[in-house]
C-alpha atoms as a PDB file:
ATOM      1  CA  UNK A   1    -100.341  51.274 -29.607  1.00  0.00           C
ATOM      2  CA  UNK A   2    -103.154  49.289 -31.684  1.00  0.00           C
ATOM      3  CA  UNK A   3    -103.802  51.719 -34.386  1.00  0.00           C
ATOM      4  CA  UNK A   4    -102.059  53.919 -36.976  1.00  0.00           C
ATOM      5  CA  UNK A   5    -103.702  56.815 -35.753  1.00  0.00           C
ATOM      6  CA  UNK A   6    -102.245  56.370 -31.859  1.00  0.00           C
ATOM      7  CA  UNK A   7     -98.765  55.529 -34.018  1.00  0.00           C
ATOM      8  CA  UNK A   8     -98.222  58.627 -35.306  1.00  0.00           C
ATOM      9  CA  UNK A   9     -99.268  60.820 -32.064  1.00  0.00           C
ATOM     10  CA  UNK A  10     -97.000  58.627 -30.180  1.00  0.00           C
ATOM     11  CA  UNK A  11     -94.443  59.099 -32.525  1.00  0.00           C
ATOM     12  CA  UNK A  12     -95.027  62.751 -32.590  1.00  0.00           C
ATOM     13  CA  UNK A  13     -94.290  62.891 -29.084  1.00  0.00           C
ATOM     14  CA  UNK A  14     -90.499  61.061 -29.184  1.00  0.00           C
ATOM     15  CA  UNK A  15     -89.612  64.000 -31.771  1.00  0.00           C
ATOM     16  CA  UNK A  16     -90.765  61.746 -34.805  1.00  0.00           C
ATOM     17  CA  UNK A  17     -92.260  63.319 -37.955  1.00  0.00           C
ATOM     18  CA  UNK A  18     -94.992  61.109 -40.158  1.00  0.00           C
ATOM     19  CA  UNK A  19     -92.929  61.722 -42.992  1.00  0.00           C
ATOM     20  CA  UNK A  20     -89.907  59.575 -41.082  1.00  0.00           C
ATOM     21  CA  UNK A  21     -91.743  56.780 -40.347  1.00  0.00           C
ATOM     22  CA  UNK A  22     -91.634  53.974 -43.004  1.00  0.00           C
ATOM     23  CA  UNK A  23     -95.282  51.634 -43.355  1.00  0.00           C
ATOM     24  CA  UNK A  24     -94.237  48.158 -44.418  1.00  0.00           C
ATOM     25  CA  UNK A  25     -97.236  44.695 -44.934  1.00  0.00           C
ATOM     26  CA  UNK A  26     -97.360  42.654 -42.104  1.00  0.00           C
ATOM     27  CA  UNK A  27     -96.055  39.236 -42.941  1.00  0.00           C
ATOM     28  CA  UNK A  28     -97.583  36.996 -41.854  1.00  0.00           C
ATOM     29  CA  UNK A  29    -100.623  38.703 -41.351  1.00  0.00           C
ATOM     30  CA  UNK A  30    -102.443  38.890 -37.368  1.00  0.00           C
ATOM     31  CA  UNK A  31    -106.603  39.146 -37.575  1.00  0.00           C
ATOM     32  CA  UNK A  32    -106.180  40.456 -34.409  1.00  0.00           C
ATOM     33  CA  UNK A  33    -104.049  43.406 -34.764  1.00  0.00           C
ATOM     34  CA  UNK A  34    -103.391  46.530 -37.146  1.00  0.00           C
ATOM     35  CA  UNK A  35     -99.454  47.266 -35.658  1.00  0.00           C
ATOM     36  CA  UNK A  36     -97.219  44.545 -36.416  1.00  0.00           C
ATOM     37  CA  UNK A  37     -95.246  44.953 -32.838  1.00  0.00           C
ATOM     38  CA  UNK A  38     -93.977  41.611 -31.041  1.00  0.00           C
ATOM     39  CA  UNK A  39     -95.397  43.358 -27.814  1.00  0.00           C
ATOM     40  CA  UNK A  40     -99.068  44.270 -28.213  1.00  0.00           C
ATOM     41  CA  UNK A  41     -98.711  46.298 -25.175  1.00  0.00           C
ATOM     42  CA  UNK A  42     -96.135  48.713 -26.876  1.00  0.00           C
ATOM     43  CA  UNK A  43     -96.049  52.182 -26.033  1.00  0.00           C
ATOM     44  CA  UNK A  44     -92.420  53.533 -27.252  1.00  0.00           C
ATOM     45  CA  UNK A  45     -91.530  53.434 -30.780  1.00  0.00           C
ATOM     46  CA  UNK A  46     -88.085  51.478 -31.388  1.00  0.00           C
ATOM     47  CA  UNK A  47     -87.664  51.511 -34.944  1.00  0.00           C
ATOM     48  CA  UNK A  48     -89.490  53.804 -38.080  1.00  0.00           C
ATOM     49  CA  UNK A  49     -89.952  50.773 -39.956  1.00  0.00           C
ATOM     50  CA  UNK A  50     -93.422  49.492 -39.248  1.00  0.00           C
ATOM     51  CA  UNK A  51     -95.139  46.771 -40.084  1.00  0.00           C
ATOM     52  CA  UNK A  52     -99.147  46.968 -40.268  1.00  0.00           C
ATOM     53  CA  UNK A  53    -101.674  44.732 -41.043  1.00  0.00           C
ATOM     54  CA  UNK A  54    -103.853  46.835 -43.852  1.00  0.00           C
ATOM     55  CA  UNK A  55    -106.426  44.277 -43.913  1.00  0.00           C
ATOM     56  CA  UNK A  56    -107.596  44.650 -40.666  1.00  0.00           C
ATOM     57  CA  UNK A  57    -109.461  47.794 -41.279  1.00  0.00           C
ATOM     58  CA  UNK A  58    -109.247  48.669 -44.871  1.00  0.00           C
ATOM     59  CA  UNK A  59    -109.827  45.263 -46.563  1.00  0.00           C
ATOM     60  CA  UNK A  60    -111.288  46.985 -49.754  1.00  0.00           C
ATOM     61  CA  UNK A  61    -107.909  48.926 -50.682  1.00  0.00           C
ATOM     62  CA  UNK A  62    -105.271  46.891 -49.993  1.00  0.00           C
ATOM     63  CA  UNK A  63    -106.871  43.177 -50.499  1.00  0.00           C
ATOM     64  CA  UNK A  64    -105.862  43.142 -53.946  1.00  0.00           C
ATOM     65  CA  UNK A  65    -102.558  45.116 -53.422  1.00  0.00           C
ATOM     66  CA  UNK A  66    -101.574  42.024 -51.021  1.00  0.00           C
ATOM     67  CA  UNK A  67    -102.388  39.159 -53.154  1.00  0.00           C
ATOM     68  CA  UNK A  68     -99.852  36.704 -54.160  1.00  0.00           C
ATOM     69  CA  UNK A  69     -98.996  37.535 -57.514  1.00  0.00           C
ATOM     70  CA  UNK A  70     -98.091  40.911 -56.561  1.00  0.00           C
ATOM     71  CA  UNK A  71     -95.457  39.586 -54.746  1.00  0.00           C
ATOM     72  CA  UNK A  72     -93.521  39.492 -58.021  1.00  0.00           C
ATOM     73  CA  UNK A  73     -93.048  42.997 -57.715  1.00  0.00           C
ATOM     74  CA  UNK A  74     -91.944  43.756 -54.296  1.00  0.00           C
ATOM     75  CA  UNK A  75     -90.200  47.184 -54.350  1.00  0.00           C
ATOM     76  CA  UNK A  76     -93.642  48.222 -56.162  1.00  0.00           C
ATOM     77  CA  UNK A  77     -95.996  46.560 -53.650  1.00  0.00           C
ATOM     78  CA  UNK A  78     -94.103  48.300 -50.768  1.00  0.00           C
ATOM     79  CA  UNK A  79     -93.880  51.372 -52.210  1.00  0.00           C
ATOM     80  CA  UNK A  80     -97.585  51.778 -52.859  1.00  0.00           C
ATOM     81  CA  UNK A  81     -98.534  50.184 -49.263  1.00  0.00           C
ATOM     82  CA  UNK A  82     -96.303  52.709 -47.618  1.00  0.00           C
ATOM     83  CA  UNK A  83     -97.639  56.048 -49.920  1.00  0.00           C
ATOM     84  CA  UNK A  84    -101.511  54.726 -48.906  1.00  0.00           C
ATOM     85  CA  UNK A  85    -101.044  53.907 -45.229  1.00  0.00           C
ATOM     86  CA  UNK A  86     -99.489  57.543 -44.476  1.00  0.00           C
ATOM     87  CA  UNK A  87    -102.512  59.071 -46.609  1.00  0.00           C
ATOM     88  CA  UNK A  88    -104.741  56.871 -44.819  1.00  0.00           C
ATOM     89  CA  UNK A  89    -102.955  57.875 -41.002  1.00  0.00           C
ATOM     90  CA  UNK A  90    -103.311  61.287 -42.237  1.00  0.00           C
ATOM     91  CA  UNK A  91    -107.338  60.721 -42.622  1.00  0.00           C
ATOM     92  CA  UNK A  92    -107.355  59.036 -39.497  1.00  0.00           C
ATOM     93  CA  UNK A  93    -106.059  61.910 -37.529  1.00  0.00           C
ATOM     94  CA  UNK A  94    -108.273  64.015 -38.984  1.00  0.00           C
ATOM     95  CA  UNK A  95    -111.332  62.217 -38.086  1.00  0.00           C
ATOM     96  CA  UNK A  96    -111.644  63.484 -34.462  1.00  0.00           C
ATOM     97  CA  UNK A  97    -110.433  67.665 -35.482  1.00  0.00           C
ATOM     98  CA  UNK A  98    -113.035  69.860 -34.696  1.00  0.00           C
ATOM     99  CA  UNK A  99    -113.018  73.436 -36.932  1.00  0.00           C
ATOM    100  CA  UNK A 100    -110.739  75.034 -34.181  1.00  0.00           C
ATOM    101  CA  UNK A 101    -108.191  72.399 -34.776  1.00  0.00           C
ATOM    102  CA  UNK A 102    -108.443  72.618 -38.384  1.00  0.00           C
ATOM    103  CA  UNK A 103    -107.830  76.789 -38.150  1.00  0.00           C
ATOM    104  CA  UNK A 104    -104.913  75.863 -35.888  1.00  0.00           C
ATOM    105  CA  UNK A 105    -103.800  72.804 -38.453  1.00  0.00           C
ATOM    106  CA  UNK A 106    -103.710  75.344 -41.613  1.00  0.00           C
ATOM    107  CA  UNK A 107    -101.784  78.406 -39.444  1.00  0.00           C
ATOM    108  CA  UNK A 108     -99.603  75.954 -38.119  1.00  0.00           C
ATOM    109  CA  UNK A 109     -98.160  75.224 -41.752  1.00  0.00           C
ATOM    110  CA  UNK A 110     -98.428  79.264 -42.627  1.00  0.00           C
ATOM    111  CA  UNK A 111     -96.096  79.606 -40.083  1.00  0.00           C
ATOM    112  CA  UNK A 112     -93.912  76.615 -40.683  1.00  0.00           C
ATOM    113  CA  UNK A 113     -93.833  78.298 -44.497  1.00  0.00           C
ATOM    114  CA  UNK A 114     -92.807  81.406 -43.675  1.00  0.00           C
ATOM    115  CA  UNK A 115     -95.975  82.999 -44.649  1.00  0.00           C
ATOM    116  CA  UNK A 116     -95.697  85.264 -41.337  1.00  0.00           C
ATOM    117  CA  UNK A 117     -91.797  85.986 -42.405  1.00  0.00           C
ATOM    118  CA  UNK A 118     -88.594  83.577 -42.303  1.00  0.00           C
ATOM    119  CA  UNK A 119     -86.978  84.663 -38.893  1.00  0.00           C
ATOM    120  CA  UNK A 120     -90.987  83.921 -37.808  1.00  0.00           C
ATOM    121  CA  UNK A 121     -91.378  80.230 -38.847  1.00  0.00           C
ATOM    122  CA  UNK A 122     -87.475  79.421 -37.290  1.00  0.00           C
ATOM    123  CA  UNK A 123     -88.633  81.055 -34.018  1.00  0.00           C
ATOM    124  CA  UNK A 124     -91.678  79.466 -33.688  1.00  0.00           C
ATOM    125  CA  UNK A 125     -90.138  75.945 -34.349  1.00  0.00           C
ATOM    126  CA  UNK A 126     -88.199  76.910 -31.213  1.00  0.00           C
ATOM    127  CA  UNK A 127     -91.102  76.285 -28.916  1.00  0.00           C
ATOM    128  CA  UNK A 128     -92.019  73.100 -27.274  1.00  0.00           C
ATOM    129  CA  UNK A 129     -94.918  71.094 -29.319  1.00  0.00           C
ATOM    130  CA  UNK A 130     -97.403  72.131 -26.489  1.00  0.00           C
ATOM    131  CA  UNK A 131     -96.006  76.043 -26.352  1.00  0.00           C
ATOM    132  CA  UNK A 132     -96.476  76.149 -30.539  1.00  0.00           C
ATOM    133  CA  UNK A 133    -100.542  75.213 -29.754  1.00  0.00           C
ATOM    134  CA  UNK A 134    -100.986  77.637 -26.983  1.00  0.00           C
ATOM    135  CA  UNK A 135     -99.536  80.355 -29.688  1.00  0.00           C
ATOM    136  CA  UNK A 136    -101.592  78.940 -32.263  1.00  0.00           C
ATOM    137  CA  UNK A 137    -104.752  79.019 -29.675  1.00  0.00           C
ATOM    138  CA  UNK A 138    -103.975  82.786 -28.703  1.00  0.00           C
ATOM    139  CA  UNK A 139    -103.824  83.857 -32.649  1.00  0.00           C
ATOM    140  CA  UNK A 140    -106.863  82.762 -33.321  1.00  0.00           C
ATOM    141  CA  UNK A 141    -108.308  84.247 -30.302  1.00  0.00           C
ATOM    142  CA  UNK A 142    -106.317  87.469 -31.645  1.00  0.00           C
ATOM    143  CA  UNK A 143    -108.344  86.893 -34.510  1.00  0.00           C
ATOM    144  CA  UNK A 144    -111.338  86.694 -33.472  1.00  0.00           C
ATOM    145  CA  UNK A 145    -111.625  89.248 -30.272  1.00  0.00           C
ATOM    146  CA  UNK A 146    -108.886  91.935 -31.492  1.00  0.00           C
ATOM    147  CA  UNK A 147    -105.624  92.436 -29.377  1.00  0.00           C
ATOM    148  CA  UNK A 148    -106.481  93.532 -25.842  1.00  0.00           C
ATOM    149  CA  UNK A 149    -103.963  93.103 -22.413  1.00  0.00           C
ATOM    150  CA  UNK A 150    -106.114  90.211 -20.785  1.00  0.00           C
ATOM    151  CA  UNK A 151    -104.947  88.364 -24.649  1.00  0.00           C
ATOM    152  CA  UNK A 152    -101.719  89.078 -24.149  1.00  0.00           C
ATOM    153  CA  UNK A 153    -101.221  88.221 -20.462  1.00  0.00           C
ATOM    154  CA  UNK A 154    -103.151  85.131 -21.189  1.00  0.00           C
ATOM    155  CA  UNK A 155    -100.470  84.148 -24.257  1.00  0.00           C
ATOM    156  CA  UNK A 156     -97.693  84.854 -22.265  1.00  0.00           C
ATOM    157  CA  UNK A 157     -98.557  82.504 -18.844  1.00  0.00           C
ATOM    158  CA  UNK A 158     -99.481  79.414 -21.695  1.00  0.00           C
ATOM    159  CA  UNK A 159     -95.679  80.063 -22.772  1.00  0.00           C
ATOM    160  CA  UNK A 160     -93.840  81.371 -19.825  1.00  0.00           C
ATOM    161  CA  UNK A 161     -96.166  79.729 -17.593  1.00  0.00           C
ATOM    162  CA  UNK A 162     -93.648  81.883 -14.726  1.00  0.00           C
ATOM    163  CA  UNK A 163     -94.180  85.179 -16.070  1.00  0.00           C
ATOM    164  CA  UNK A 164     -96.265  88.019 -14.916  1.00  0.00           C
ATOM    165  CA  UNK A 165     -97.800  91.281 -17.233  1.00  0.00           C
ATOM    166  CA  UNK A 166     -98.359  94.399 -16.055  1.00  0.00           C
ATOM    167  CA  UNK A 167    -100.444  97.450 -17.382  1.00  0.00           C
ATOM    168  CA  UNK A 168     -99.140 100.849 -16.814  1.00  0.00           C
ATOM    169  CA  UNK A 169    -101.641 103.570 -17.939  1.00  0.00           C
ATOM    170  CA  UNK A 170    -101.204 107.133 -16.880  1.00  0.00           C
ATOM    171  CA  UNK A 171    -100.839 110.429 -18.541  1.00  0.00           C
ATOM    172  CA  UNK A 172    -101.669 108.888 -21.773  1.00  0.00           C
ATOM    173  CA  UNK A 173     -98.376 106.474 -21.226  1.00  0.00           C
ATOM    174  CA  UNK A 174     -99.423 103.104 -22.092  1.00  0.00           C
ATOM    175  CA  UNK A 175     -96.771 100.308 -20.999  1.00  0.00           C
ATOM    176  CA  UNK A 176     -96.284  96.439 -20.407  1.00  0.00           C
ATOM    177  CA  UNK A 177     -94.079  95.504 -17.717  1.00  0.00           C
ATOM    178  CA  UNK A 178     -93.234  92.007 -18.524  1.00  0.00           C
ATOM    179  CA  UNK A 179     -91.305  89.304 -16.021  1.00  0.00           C
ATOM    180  CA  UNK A 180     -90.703  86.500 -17.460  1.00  0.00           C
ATOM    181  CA  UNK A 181     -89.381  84.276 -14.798  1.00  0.00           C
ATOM    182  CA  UNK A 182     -86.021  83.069 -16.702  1.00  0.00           C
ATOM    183  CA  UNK A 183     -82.671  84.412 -17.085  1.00  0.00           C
ATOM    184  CA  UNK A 184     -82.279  86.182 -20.617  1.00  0.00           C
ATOM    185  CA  UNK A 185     -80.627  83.722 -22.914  1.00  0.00           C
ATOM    186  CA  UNK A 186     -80.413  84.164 -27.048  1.00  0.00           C
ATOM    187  CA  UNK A 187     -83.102  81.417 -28.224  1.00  0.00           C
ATOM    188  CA  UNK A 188     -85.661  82.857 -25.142  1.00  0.00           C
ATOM    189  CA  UNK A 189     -84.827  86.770 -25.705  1.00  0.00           C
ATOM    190  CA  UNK A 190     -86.104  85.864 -29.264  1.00  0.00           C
ATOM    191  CA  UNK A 191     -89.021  84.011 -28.728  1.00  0.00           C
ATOM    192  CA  UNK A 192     -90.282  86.750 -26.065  1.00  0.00           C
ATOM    193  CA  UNK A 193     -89.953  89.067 -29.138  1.00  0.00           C
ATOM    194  CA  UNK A 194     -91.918  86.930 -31.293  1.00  0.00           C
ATOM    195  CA  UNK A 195     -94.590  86.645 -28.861  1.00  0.00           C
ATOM    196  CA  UNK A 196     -94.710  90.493 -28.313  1.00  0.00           C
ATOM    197  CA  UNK A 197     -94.635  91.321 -31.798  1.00  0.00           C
ATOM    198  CA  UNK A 198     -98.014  89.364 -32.161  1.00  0.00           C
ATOM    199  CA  UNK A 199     -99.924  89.789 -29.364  1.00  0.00           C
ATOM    200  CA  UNK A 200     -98.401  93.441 -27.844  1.00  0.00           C
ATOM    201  CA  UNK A 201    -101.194  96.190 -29.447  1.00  0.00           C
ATOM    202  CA  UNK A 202     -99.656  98.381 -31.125  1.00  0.00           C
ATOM    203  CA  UNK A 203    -100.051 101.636 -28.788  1.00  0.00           C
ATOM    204  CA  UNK A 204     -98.263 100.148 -25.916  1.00  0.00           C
ATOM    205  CA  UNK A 205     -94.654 100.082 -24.840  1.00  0.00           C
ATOM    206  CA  UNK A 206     -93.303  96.958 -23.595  1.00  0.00           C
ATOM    207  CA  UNK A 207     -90.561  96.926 -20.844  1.00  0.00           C
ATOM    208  CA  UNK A 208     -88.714  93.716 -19.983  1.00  0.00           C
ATOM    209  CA  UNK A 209     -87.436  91.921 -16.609  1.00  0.00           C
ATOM    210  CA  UNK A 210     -86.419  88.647 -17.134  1.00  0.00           C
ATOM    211  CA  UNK A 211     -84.738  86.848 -13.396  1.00  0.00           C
ATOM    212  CA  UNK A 212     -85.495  89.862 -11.469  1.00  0.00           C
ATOM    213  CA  UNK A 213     -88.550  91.325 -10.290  1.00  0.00           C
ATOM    214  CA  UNK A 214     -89.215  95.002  -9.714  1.00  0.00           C
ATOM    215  CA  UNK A 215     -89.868  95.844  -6.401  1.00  0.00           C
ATOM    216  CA  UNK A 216     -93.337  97.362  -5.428  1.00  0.00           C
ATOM    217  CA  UNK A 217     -94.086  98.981  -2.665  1.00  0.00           C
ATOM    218  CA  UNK A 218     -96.351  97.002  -0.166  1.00  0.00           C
ATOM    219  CA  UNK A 219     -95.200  93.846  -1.653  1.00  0.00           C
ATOM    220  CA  UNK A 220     -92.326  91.529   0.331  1.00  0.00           C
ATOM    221  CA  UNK A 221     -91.541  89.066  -2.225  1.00  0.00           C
ATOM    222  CA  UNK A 222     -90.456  91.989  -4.793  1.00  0.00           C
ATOM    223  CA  UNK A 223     -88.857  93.821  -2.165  1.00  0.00           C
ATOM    224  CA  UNK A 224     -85.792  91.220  -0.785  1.00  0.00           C
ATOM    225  CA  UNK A 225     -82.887  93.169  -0.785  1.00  0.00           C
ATOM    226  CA  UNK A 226     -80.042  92.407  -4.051  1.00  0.00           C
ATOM    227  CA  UNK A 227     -83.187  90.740  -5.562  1.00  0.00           C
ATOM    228  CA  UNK A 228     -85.070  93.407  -7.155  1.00  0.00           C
ATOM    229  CA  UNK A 229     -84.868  96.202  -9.956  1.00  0.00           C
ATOM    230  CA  UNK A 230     -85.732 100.060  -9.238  1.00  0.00           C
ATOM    231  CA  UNK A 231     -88.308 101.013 -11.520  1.00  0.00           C
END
């Protein structure tokens, strides 16, 4: 990790929130570096306290904030070095988002606010960092195109990447048959309903298998006897 920017995605993936981590002057200061870690070669964070060496990239803000006679007022120095650097990672991150990611940035925090209903945003905070942008992905692509069954099966295989959708259309019945590949537990029997309660339209029927496959005819690998469900 050399910059603040590679920091906080690192730190994002051990489970780490920006707002934990705690920016702190490097003392003494290295020309060479912007992290303050004993092993430039660091890849694992090991403590929120880091230190960083704001002159190396952002002379013009923090040059004065560092000088000597502001060491009178430590707590003060700190405290203004640490509220900067985490508006300055924040920029940094941001650098590199196209529009997409910005969409998915701003529904992101709808959702984390409840904006799409409380039982929504706990739900959704359920899912694996990479499972929350597939959902975020398939929204805007719900968005965009409208709901339709190639959206949906596509949302569900990002999620339940062992699941398989099925569209039943006859005598104006419409139904999804939906495996999802997992045994039915509390945390995944919700999140299955959150998914289908965004991306199901809202003239189908949705059936659920979750271990067990239906057997169809023609088929071995649905058909092994004790291992399938009559439908």
């Amino acid at each position: 990790m050399n910059y603040i920017w590679d920091l906080i995605i690192r730190a994002e993936e051990q489970g780490v929130r920006q707002e934990e981590l705690i920016f702190k002057p490097q003392n003494p200061i290295s020309p060479y570096e912007e992290l303050g870690f004993e092993n430039m070669n660091q890849s694992v964070l090991t403590d929120l306290a880091v230190e960083v060496n704001g002159i190396y990239r952002y002379a013009a803000i923090f040059e004065r904030l560092l000088e000597e006679r502001m060491g009178r007022y430590p707590e003060l120095r700190e405290l203004l070095f640490d509220i900067l650097m985490h508006y300055l990672a924040q920029l940094d991150l941001r650098q590199g988002l196209c529009r997409q990611e910005y969409y998915q940035m701003f529904l992101c925090e709808d959702m984390n606010d409840g904006r799409f209903g409380n039982q929504s945003a706990i739900v959704f905070g359920s899912f694996s960092k990479e499972q929350r942008r597939q959902i975020l992905l398939h929204i805007l692509r719900l968005y965009e195109l409208g709901p339709s069954r190639s959206l949906l099966r596509s949302a569900m295989k990002s999620v339940f990447p062992h699941s398989i959708s099925y569209a039943l259309v006859e005598n104006g019945r419409q139904e999804f048959l939906l495996y999802v590949g997992f045994p039915e537990t509390d945390i995944l029997k919700k999140q299955v309903d959150f998914m289908c309660s965004l991306f199901v339209p809202f003239d189908y029927q949705i059936r659920l298998f979750w271990d067990i496959h239906f057997g169809i005819v023609g088929i071995e690998e649905t058909m092994e006897i004790d291992n399938f469900i009559v439908y």
